[in-house]
Protein backbone atom coordinates (compact mmCIF):
# COMPACT_ATOMS: atom_id res chain seq x y z
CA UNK A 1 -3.90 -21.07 -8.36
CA UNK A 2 -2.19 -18.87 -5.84
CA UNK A 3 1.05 -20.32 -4.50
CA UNK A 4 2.80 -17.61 -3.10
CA UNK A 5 2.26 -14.09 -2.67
CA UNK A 6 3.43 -12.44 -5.51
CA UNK A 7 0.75 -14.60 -7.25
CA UNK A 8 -2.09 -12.30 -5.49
CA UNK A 9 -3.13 -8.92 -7.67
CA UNK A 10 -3.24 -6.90 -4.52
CA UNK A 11 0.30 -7.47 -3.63
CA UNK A 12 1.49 -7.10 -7.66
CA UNK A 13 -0.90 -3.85 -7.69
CA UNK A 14 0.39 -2.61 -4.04
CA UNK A 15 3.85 -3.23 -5.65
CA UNK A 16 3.74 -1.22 -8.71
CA UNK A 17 2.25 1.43 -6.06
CA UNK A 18 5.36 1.13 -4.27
CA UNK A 19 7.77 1.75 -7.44
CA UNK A 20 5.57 4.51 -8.46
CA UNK A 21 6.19 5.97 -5.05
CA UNK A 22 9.94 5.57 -5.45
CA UNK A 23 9.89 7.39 -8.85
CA UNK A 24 7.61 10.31 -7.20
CA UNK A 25 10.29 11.16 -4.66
CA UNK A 26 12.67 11.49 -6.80
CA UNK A 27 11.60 14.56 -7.72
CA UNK A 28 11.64 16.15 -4.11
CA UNK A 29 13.94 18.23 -2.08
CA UNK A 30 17.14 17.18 -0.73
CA UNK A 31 16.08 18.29 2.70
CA UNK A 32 13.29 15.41 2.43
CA UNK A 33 15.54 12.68 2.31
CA UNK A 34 14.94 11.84 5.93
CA UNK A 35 11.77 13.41 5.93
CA UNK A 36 8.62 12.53 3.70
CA UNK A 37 10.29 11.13 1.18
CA UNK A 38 11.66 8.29 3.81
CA UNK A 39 8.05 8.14 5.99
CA UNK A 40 6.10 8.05 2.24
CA UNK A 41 8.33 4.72 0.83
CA UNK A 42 8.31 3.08 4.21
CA UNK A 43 4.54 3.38 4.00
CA UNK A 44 4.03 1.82 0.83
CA UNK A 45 6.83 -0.89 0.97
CA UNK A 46 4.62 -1.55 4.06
CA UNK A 47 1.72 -2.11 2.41
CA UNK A 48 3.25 -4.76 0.50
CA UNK A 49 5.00 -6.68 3.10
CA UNK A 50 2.12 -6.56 5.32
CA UNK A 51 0.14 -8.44 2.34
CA UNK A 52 3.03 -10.84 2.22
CA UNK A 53 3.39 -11.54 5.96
CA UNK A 54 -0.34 -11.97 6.27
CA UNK A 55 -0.20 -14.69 3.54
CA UNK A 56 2.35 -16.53 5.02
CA UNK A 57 -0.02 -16.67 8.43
CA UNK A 58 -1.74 -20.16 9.46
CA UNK A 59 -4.99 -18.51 10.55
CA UNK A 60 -7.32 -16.79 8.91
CA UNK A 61 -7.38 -14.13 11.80
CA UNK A 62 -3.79 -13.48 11.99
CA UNK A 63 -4.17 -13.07 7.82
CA UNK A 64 -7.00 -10.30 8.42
CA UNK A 65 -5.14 -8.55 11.04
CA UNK A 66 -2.24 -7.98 8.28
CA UNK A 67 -4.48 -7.57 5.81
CA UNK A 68 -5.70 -4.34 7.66
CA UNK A 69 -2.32 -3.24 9.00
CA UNK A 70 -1.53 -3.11 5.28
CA UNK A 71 -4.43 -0.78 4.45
CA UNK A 72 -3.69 1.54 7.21
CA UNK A 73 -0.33 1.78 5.80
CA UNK A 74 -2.23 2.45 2.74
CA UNK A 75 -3.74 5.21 4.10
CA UNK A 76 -0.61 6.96 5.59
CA UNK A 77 0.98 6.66 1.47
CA UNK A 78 -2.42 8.48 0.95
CA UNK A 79 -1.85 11.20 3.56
CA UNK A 80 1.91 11.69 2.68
CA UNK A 81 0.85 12.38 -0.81
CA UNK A 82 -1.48 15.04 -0.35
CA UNK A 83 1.31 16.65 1.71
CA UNK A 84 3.60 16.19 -1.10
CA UNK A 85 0.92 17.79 -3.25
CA UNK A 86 0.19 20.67 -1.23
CA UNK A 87 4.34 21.41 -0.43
CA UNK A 88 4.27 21.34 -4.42
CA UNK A 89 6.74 18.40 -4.27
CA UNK A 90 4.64 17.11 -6.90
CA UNK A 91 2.24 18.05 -9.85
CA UNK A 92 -1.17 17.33 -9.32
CA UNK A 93 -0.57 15.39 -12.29
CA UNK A 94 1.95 12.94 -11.04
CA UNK A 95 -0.60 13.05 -7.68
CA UNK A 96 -3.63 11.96 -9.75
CA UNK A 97 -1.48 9.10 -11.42
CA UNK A 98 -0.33 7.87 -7.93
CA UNK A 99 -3.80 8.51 -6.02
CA UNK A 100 -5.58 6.74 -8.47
CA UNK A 101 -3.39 3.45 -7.74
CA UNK A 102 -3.77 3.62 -4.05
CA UNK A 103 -7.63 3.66 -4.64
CA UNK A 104 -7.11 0.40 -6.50
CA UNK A 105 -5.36 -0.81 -4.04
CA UNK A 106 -7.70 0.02 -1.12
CA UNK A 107 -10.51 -1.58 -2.93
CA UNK A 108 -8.02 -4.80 -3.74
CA UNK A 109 -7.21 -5.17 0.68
CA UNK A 110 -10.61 -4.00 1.34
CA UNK A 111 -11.76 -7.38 -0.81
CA UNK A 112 -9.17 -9.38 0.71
CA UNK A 113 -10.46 -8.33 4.28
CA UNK A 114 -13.78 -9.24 3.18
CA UNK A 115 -13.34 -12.28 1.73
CA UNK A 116 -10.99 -13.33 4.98
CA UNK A 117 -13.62 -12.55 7.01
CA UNK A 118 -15.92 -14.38 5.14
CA UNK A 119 -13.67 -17.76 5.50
CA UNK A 120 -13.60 -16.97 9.11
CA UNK A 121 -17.28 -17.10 9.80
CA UNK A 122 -17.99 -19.76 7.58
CA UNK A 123 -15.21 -21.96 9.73
């Protein structure tokens, strides 16, 4: 049974994305420090605390319209990444390994969404 948020596998999946991200931009520039490396782990702690504010929401709306602030952030980590990638910040390697997470974790919100909606029009 879910009690609380951490209980849900899209926010314990969106947070392991997050501490991958941390460990990623480690690895960059100095000069980034205020820069991608700050916009990329604001976007994916975002991801997570979107997930966590729409679970604490009484309605089922107000939990879907988190729900899909949370993937847009999602998207944005996604972005940032290939930027990372293409400034060679990054290996395509360590890319892959963190790509491949935020594709788990877009299919994870995208069920949530669903399933949301789903409560909604069966209300």
């Amino acid at each position: 049974k879910i009690h609380k948020f951490t209980d849900l596998i899209v926010w314990q999946e969106g947070h392991k994305l997050v501490l991958m991200v941390y460990r990623t931009i480690q690895s960059f520039p100095v000069k980034e420090k205020f820069g991608l490396s700050n916009q990329l782990t604001r976007a994916a702690v975002s991801v997570t605390s979107n997930i966590a504010e729409g679970f604490s929401r009484q309605t089922q709306k107000e939990k879907t319209q988190f729900y899909y602030m949370s993937l847009g952030s999602l998207t944005e980590v996604q972005n940032q990444l290939l930027i990372a990638k293409d400034l060679r910040y990054i290996t395509q390697n360590e890319f892959d390994r963190v790509y491949e997470q935020t594709q788990y974790v877009h299919k994870l919100i995208n069920g949530l969404i669903k399933s949301s909606k789903k409560f909604i029009l069966n209300t």
